[in-house]
N, C-alpha and C. Protein backbone atom coordinates (compact mmCIF):
# COMPACT_ATOMS: atom_id res chain seq x y z
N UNK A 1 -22.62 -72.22 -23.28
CA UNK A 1 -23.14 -70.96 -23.76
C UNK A 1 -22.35 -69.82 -23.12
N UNK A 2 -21.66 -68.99 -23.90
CA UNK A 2 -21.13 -67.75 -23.61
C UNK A 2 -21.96 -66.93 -22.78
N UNK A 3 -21.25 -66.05 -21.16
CA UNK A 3 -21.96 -65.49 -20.58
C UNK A 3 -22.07 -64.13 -21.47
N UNK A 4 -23.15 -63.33 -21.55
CA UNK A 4 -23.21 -61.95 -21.97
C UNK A 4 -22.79 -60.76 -21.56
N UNK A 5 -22.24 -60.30 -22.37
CA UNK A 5 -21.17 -58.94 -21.40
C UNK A 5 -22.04 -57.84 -20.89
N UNK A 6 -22.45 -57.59 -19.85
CA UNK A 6 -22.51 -56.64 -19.26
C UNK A 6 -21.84 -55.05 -19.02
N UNK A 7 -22.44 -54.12 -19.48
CA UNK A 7 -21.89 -52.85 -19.56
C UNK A 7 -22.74 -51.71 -19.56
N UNK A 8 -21.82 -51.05 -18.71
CA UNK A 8 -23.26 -49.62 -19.25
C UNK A 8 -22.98 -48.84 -20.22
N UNK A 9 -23.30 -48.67 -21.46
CA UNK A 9 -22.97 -48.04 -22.47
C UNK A 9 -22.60 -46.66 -22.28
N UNK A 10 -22.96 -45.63 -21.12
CA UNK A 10 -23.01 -44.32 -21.75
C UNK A 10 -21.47 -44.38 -20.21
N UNK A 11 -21.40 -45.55 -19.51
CA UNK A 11 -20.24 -45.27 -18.26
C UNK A 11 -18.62 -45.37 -19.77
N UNK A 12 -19.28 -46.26 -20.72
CA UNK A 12 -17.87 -46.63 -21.68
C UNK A 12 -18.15 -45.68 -22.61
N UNK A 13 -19.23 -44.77 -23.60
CA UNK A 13 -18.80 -43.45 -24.29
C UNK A 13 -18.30 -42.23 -23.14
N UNK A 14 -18.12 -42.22 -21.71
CA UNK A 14 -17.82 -41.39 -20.86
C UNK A 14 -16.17 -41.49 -21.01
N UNK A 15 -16.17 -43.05 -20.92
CA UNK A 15 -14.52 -43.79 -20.27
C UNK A 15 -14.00 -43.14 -21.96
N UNK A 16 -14.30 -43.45 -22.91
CA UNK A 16 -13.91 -43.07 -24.21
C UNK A 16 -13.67 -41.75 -24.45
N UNK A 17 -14.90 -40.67 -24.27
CA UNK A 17 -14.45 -39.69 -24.37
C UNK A 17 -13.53 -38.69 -23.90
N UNK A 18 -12.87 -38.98 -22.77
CA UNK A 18 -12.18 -38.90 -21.35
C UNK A 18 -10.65 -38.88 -22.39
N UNK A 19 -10.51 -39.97 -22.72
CA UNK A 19 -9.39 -40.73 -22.94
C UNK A 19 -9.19 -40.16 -24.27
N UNK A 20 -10.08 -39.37 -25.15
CA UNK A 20 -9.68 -38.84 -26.20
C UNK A 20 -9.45 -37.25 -26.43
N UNK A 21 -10.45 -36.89 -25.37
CA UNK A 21 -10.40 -35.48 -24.57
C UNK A 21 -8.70 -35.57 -23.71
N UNK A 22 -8.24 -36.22 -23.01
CA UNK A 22 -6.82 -35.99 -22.97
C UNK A 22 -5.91 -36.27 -23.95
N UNK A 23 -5.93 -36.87 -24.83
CA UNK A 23 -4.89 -37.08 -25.74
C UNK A 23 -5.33 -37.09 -27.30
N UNK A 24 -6.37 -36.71 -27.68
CA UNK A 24 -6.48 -36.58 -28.62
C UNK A 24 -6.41 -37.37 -29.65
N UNK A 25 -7.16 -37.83 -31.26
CA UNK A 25 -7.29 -38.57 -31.90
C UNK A 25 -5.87 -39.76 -31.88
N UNK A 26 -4.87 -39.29 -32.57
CA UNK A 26 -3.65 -39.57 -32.88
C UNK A 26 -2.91 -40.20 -31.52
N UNK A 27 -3.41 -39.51 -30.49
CA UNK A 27 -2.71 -40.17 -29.49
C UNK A 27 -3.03 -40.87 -28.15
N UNK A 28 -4.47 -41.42 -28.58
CA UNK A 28 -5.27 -42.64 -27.79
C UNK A 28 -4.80 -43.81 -28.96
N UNK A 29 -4.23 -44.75 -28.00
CA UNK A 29 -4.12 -45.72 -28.51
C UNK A 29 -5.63 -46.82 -28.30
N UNK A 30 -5.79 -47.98 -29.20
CA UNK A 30 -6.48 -48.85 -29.12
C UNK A 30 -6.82 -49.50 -27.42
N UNK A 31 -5.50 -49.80 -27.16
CA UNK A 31 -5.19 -50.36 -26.21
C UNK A 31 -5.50 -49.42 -25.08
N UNK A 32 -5.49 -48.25 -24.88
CA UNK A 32 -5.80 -47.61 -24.01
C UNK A 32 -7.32 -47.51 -23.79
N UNK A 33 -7.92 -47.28 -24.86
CA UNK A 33 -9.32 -47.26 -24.90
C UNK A 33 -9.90 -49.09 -24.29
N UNK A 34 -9.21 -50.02 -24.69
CA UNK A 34 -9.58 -50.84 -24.15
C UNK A 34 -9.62 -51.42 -22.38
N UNK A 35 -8.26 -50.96 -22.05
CA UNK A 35 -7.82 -50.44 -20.57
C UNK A 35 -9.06 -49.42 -19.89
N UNK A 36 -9.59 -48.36 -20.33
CA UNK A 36 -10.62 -47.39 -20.51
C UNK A 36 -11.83 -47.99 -20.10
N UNK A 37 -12.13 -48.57 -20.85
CA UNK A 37 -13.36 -49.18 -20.48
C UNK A 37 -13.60 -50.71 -20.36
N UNK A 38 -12.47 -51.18 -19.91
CA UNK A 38 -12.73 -52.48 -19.26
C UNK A 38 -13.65 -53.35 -20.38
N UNK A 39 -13.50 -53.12 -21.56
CA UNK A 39 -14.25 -54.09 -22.92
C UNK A 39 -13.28 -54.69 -23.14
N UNK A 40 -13.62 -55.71 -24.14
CA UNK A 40 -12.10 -56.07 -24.81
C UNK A 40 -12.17 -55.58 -26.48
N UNK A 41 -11.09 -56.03 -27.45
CA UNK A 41 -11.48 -54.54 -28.28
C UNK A 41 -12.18 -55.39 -29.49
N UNK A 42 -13.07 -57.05 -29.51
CA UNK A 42 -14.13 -57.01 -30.10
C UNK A 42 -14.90 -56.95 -29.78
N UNK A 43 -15.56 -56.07 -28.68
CA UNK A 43 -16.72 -56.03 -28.00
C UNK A 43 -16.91 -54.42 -28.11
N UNK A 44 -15.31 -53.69 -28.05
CA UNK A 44 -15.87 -52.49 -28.78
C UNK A 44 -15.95 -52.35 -30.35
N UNK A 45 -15.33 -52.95 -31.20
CA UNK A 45 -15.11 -52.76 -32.69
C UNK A 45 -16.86 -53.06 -32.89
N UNK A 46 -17.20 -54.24 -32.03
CA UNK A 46 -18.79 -54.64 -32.40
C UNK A 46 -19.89 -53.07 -32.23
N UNK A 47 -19.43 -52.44 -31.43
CA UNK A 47 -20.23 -51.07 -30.68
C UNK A 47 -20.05 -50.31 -31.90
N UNK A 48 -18.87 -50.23 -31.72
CA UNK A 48 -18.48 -48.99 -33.10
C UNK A 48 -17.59 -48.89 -33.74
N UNK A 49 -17.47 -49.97 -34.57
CA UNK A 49 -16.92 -50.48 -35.47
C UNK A 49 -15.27 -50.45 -35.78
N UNK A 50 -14.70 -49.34 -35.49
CA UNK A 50 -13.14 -48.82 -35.65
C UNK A 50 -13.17 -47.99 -34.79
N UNK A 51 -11.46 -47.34 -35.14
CA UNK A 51 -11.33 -46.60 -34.05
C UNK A 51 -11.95 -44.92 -34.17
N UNK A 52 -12.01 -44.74 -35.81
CA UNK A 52 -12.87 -43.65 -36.34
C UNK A 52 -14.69 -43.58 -35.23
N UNK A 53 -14.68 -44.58 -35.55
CA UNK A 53 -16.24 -44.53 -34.87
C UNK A 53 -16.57 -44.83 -33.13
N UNK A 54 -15.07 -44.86 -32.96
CA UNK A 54 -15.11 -44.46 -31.88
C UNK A 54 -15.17 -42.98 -31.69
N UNK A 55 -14.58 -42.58 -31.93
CA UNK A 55 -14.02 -40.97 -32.21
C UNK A 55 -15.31 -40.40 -32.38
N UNK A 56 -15.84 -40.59 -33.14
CA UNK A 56 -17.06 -40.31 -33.55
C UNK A 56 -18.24 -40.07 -32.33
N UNK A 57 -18.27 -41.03 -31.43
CA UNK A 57 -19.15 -41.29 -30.80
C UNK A 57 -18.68 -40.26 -29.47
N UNK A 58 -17.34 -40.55 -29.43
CA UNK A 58 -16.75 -39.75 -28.02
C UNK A 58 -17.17 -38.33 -28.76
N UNK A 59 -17.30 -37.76 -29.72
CA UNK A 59 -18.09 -36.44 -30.28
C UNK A 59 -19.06 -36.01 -29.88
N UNK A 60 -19.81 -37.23 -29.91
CA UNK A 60 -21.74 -36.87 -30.28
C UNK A 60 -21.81 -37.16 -28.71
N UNK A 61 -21.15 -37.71 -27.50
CA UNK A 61 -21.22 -37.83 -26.46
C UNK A 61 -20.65 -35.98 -25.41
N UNK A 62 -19.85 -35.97 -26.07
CA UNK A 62 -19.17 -34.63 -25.63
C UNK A 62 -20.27 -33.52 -25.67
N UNK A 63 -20.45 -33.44 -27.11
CA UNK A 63 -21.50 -32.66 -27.80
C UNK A 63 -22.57 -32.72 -27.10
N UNK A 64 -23.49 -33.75 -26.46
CA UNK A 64 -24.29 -33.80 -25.83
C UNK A 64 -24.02 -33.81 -24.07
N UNK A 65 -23.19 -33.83 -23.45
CA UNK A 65 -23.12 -33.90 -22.62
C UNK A 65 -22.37 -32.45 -22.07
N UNK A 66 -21.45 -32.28 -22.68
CA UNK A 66 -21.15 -31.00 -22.70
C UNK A 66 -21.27 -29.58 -23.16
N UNK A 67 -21.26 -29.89 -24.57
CA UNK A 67 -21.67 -28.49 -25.71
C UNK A 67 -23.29 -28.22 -26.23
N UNK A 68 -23.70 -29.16 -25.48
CA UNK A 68 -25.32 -28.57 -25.89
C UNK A 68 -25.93 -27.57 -24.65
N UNK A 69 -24.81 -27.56 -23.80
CA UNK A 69 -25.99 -26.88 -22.66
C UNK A 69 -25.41 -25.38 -23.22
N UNK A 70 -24.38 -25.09 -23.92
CA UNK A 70 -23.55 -23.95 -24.41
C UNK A 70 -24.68 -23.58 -25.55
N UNK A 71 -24.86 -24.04 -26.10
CA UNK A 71 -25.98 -23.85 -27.33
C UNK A 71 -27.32 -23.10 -26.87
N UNK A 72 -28.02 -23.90 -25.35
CA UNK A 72 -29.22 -23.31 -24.93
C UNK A 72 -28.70 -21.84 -24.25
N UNK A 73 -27.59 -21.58 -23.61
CA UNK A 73 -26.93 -21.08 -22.99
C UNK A 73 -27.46 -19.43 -24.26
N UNK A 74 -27.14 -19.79 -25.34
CA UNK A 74 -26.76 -18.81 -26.35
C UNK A 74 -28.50 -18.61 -26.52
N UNK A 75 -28.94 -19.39 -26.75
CA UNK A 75 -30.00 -19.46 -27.43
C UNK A 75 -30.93 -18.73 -26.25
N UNK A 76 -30.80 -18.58 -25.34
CA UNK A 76 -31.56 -17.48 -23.72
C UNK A 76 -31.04 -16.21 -23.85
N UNK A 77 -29.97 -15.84 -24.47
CA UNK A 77 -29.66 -14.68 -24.35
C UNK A 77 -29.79 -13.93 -24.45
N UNK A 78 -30.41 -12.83 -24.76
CA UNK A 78 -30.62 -11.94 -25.24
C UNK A 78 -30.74 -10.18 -24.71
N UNK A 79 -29.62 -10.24 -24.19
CA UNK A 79 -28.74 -9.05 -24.28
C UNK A 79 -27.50 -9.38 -24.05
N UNK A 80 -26.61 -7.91 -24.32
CA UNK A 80 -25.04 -7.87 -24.09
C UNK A 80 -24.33 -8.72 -23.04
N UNK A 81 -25.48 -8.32 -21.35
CA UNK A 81 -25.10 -8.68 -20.43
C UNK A 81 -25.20 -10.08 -20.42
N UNK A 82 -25.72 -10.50 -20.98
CA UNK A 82 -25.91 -12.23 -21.21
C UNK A 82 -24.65 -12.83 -21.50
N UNK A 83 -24.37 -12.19 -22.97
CA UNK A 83 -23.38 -12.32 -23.28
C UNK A 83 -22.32 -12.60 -22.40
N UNK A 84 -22.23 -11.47 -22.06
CA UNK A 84 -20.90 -11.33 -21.11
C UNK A 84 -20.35 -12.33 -20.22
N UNK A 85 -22.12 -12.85 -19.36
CA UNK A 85 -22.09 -13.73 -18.99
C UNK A 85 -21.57 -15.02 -19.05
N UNK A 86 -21.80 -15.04 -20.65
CA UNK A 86 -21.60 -16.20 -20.76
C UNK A 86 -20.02 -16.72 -21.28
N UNK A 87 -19.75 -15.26 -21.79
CA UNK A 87 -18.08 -15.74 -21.94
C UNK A 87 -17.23 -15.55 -20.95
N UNK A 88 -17.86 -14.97 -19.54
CA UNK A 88 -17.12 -15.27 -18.16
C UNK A 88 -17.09 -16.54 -18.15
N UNK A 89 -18.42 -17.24 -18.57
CA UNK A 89 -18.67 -18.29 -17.48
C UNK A 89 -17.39 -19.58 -18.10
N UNK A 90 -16.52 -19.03 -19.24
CA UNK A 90 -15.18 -19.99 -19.52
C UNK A 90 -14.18 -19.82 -18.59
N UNK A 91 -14.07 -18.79 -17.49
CA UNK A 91 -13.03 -18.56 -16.67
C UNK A 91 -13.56 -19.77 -15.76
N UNK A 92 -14.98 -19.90 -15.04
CA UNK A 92 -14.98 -20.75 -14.51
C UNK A 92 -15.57 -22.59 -14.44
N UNK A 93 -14.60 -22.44 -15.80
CA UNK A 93 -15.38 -23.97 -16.29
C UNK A 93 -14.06 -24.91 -15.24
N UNK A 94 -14.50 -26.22 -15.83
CA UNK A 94 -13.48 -27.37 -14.69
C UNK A 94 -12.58 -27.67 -15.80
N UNK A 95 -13.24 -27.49 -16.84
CA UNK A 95 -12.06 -28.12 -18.09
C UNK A 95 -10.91 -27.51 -18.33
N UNK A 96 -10.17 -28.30 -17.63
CA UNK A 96 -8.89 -27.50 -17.46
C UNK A 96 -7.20 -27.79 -18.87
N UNK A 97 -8.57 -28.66 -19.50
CA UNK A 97 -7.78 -29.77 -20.19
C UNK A 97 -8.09 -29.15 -22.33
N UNK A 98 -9.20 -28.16 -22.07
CA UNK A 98 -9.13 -27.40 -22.82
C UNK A 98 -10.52 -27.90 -23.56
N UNK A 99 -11.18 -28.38 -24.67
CA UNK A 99 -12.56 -28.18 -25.52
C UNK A 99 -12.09 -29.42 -26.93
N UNK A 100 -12.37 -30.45 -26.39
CA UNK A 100 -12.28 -31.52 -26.92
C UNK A 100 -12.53 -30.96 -29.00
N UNK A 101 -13.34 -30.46 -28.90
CA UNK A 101 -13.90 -30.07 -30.16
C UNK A 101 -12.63 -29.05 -30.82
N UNK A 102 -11.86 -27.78 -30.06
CA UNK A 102 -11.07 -27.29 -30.48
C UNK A 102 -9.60 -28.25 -30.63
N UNK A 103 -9.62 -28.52 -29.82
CA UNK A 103 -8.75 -30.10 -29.54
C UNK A 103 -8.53 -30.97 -31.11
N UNK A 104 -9.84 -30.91 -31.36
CA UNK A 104 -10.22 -31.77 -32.74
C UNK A 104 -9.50 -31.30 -33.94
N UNK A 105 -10.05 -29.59 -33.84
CA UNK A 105 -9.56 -28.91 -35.16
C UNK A 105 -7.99 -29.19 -35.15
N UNK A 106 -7.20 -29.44 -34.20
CA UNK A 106 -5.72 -29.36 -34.38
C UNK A 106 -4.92 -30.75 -34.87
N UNK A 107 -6.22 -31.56 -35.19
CA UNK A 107 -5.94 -32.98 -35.59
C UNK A 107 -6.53 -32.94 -36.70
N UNK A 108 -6.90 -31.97 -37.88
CA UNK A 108 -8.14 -31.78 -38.59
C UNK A 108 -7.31 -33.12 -39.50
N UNK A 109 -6.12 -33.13 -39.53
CA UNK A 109 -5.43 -33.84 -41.14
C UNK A 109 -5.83 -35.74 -40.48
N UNK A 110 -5.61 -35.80 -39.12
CA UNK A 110 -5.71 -36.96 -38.52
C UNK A 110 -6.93 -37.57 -38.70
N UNK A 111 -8.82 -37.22 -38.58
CA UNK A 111 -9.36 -37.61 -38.22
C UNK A 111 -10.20 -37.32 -39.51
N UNK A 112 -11.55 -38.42 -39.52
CA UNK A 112 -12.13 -38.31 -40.83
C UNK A 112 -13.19 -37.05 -40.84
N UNK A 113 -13.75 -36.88 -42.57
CA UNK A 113 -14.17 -36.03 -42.30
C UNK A 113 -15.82 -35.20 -41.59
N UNK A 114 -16.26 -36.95 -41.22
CA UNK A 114 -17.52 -36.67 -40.53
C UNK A 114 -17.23 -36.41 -39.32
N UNK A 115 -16.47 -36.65 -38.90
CA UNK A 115 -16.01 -36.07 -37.47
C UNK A 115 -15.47 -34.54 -37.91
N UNK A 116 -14.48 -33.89 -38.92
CA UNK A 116 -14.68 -32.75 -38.88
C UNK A 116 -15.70 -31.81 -38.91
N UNK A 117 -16.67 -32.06 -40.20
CA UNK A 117 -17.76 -31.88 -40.11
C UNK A 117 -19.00 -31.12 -39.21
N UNK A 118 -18.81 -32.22 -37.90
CA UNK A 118 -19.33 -32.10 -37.11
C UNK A 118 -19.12 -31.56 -36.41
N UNK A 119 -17.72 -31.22 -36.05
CA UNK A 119 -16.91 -30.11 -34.98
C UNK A 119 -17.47 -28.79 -35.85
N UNK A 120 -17.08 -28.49 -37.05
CA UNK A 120 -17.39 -27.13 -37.79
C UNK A 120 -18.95 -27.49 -37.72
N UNK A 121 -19.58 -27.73 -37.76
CA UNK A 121 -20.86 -27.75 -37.96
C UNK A 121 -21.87 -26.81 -36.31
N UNK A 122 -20.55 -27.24 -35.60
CA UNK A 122 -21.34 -26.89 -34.00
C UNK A 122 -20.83 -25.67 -34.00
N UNK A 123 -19.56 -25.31 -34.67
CA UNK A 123 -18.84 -23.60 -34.23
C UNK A 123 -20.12 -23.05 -34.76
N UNK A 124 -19.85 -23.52 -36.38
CA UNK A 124 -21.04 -22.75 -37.14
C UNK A 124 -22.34 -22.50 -36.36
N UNK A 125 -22.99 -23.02 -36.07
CA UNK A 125 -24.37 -22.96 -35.00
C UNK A 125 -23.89 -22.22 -33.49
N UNK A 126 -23.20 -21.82 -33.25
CA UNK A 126 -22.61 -21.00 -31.96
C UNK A 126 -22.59 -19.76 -32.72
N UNK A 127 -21.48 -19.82 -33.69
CA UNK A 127 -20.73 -18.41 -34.23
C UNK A 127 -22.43 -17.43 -34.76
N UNK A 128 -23.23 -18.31 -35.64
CA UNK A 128 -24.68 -18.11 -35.84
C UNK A 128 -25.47 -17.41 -34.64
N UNK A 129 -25.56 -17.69 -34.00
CA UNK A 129 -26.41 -17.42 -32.60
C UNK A 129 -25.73 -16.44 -31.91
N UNK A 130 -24.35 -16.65 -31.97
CA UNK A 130 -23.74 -15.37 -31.56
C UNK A 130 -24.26 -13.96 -32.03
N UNK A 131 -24.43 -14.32 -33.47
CA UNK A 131 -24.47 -13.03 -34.29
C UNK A 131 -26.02 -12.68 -34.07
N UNK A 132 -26.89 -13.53 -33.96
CA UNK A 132 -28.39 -13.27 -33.31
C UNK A 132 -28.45 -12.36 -32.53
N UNK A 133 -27.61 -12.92 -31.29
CA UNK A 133 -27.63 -12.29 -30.44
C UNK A 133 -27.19 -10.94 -29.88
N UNK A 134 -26.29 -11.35 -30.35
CA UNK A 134 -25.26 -9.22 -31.06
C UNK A 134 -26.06 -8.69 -31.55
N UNK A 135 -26.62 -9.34 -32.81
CA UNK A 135 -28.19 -8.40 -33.60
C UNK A 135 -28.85 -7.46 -32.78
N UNK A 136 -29.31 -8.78 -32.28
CA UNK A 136 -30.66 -7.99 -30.77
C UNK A 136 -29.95 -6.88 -29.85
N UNK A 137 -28.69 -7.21 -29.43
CA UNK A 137 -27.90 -6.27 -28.36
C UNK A 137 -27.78 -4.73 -29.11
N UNK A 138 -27.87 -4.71 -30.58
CA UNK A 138 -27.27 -3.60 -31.24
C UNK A 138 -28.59 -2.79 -31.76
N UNK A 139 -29.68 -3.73 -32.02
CA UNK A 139 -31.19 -3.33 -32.11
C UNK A 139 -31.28 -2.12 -30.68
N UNK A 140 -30.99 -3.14 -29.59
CA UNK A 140 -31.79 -2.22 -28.32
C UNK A 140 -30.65 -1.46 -27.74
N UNK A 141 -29.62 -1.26 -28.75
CA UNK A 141 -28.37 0.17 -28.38
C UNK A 141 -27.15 0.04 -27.50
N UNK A 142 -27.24 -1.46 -26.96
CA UNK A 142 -26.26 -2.15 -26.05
C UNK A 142 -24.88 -1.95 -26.87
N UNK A 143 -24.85 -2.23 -28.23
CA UNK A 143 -23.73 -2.96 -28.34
C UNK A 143 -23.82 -1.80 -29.94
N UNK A 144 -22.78 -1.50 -30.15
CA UNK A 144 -22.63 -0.55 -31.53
C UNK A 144 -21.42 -1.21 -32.43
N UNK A 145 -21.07 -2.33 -32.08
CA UNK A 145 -19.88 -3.08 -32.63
C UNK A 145 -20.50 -3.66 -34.31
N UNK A 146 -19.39 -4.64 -34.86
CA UNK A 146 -19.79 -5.34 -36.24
C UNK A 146 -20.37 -6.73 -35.62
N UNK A 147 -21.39 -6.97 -35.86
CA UNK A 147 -21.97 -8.16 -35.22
C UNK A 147 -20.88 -9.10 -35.88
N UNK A 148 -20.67 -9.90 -37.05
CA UNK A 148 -20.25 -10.56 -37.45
C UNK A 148 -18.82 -10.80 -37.06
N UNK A 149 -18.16 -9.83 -37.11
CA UNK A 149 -16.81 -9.84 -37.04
C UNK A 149 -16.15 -10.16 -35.66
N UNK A 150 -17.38 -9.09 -34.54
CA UNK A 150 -17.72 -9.57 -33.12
C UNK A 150 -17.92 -11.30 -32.58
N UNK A 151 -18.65 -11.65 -33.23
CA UNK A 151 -19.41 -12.99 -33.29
C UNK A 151 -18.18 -14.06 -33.31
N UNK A 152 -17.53 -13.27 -34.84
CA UNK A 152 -16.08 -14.47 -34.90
C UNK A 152 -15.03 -14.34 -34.00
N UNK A 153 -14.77 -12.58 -33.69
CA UNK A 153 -14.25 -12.99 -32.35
C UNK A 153 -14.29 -14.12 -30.77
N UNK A 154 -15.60 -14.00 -30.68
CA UNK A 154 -15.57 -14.76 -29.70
C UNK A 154 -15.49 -16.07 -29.55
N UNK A 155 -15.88 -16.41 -31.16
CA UNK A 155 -15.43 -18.34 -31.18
C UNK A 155 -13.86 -17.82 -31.16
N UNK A 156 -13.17 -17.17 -31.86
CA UNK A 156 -11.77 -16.87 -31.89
C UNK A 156 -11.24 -17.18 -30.55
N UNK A 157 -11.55 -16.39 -29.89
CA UNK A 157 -11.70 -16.19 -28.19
C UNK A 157 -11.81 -18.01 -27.40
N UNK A 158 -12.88 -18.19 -27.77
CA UNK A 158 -13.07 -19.95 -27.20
C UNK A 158 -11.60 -20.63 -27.31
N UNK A 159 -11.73 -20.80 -28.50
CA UNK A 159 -10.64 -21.37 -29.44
C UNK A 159 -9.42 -21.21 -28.85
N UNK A 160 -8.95 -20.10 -28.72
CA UNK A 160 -7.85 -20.20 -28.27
C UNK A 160 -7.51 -20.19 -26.92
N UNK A 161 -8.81 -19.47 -26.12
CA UNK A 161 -8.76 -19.82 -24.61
C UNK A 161 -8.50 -21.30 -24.06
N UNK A 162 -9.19 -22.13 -24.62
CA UNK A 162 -9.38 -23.31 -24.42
C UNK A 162 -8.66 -24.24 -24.51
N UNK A 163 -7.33 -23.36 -25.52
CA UNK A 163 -6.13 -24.23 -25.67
C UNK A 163 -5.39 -23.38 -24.88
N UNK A 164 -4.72 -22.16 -24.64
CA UNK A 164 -4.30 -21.46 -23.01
C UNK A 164 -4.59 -22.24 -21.80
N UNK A 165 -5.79 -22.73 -21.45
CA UNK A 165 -5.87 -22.94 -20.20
C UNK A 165 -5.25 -24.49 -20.28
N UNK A 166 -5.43 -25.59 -20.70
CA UNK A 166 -4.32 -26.63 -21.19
C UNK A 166 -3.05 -26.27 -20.45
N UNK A 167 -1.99 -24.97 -20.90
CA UNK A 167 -0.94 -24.64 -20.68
C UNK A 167 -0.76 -23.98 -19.30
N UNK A 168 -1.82 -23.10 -19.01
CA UNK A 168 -1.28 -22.61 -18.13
C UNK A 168 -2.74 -22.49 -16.87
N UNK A 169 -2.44 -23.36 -15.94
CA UNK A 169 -3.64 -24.18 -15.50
C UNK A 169 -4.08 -22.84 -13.93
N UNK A 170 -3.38 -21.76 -13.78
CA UNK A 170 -3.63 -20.71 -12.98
C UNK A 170 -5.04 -20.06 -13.02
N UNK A 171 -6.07 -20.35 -12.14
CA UNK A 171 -7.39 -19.84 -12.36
C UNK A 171 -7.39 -18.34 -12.68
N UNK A 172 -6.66 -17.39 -11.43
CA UNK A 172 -6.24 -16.25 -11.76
C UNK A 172 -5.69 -15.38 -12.98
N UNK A 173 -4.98 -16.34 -13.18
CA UNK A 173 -4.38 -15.59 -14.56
C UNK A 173 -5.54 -15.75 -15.78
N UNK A 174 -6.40 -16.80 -15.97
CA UNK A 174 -7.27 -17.26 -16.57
C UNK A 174 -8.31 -15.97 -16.70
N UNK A 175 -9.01 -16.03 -15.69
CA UNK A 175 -10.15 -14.90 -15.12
C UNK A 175 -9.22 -13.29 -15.44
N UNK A 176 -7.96 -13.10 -15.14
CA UNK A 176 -7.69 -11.76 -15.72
C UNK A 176 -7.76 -11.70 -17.61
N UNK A 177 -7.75 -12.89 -17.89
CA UNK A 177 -7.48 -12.86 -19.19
C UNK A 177 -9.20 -12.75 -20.01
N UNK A 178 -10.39 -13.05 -19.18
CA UNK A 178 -11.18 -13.24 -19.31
C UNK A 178 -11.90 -11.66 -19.20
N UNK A 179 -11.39 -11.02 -18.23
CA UNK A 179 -11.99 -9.77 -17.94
C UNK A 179 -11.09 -8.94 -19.22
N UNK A 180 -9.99 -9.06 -19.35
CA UNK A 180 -9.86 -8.75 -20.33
C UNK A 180 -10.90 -8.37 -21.96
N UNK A 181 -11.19 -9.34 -22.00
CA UNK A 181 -11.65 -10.04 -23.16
C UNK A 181 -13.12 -9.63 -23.26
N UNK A 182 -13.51 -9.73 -22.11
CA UNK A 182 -15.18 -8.45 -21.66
C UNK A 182 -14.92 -6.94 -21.47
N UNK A 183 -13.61 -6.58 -21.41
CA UNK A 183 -14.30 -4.62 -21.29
C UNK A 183 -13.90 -4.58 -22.93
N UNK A 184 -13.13 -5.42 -23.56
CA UNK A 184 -13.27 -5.00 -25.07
C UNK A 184 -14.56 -5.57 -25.80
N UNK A 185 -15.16 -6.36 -25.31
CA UNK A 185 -16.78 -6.50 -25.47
C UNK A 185 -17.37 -5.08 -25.41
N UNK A 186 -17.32 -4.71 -24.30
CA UNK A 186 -18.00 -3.64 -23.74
C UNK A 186 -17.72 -2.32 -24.06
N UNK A 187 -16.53 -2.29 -24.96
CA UNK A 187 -16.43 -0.83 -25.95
C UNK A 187 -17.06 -0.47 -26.57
C-alpha cells in the first residue's frame, strides 16, 4: 500500500505563489514549481489540475493573503488623510519585487482569461472604493479634485509604482517618489 503524501497545502500555494510572483506566468517553469514545493508534478496536476490552475490559485492565494487587507484598508477610510495614508503606506511595503497582480496584466496575452478577469475584477473594486472615498473627502471639502479621474490616477499610480520599485530597489528614492505623488493629491 502506497504511503500518503503529506503536505501542507497553504506552505505549497505560498511556495507557488512566490515562484510566480518572481517570474511571472510565462516564466515559471513546471519544473520549478515542482522544485518549489517539494510535490512531484502528479501530485500537483491532481491539486490543480494544469499549470493554468496553478496560476490561478497562486491568485486567489495572493489576493487573499495579500490584496485583501488593501481592500479593508480602503474600505476604513474615510477622509483625504486616510487616503494619503494609504498610498504612503506603498513606499513602505517589503515587496520589492513589485504586485503580482500588476505583474499579471503584463502577461495579459499569456495567461487565461479567468485569471485576467480576476486581476481586473480586484482593480475594479479598489479603483470603485477609491472613488467612494474621494466622494466623501469632496462632500466634507477636503478634496475639490475629479473623483473619478483622481481614483484612476491612483490605481495608475500602483501600477506603475509597483513595477518602478522591481527596477530600482532604493527605499529613498521610492519614498521621494511617493511624497511626490501626495502633495499632488493634496492640491
Amino acid at each position: 500500500m502506497a504511503r500518503p503524501i503529506e503536505y501542507d497545502k497553504q506552505e505549497v500555494l505560498d511556495s507557488i505563489t512566490k515562484a510566480f510572483w518572481l517570474k511571472g506566468f510565462e516564466g515559471t517553469s513546471v519544473s520549478e514549481l515542482v522544485n518549489e514545493t517539494r510535490l512531484n508534478t502528479r501530485t500537483m496536476y491532481n491539486l490543480f489540475s494544469d499549470k493554468t490552475g496553478l496560476f490561478q490559485a497562486a491568485l486567489e492565494n495572493y489576493h487573499e493573503s495579500n490584496l485583501q487587507s488593501i481592500i479593508e484598508k480602503l474600505k476604513n477610510c474615510d477622509t483625504l488623510s486616510c487616503l494619503i495614508e494609504f498610498v504612503e503606506s506603498f513606499a513602505s511595503s517589503d515587496y520589492l519585487n513589485g504586485c503580482l497582480f500588476v505583474n499579471t496584466l503584463s502577461e495579459q496575452n499569456s495567461i487565461s482569461n479567468e485569471s485576467l478577469e480576476f486581476v481586473r475584477d480586484y482593480f475594479k473594486q479598489c479603483e470603485e472604493l477609491l472613488e467612494g472615498q474621494l466622494a466623501k473627502s469632496k462632500t466634507s471639502n477636503e478634496f475639490s479634485g475629479d473623483v473619478k479621474a483622481t481614483a484612476s490616477m491612483i490605481i495608475c499610480f500602483m501600477h506603475g509604482y509597483s513595477n518602478f520599485v522591481k527596477l530600482n530597489k532604493e527605499e529613498e528614492g521610492n519614498q521621494q517618489m511617493v511624497d511626490q505623488f501626495v502633495l499632488l493629491l493634496n492640491q
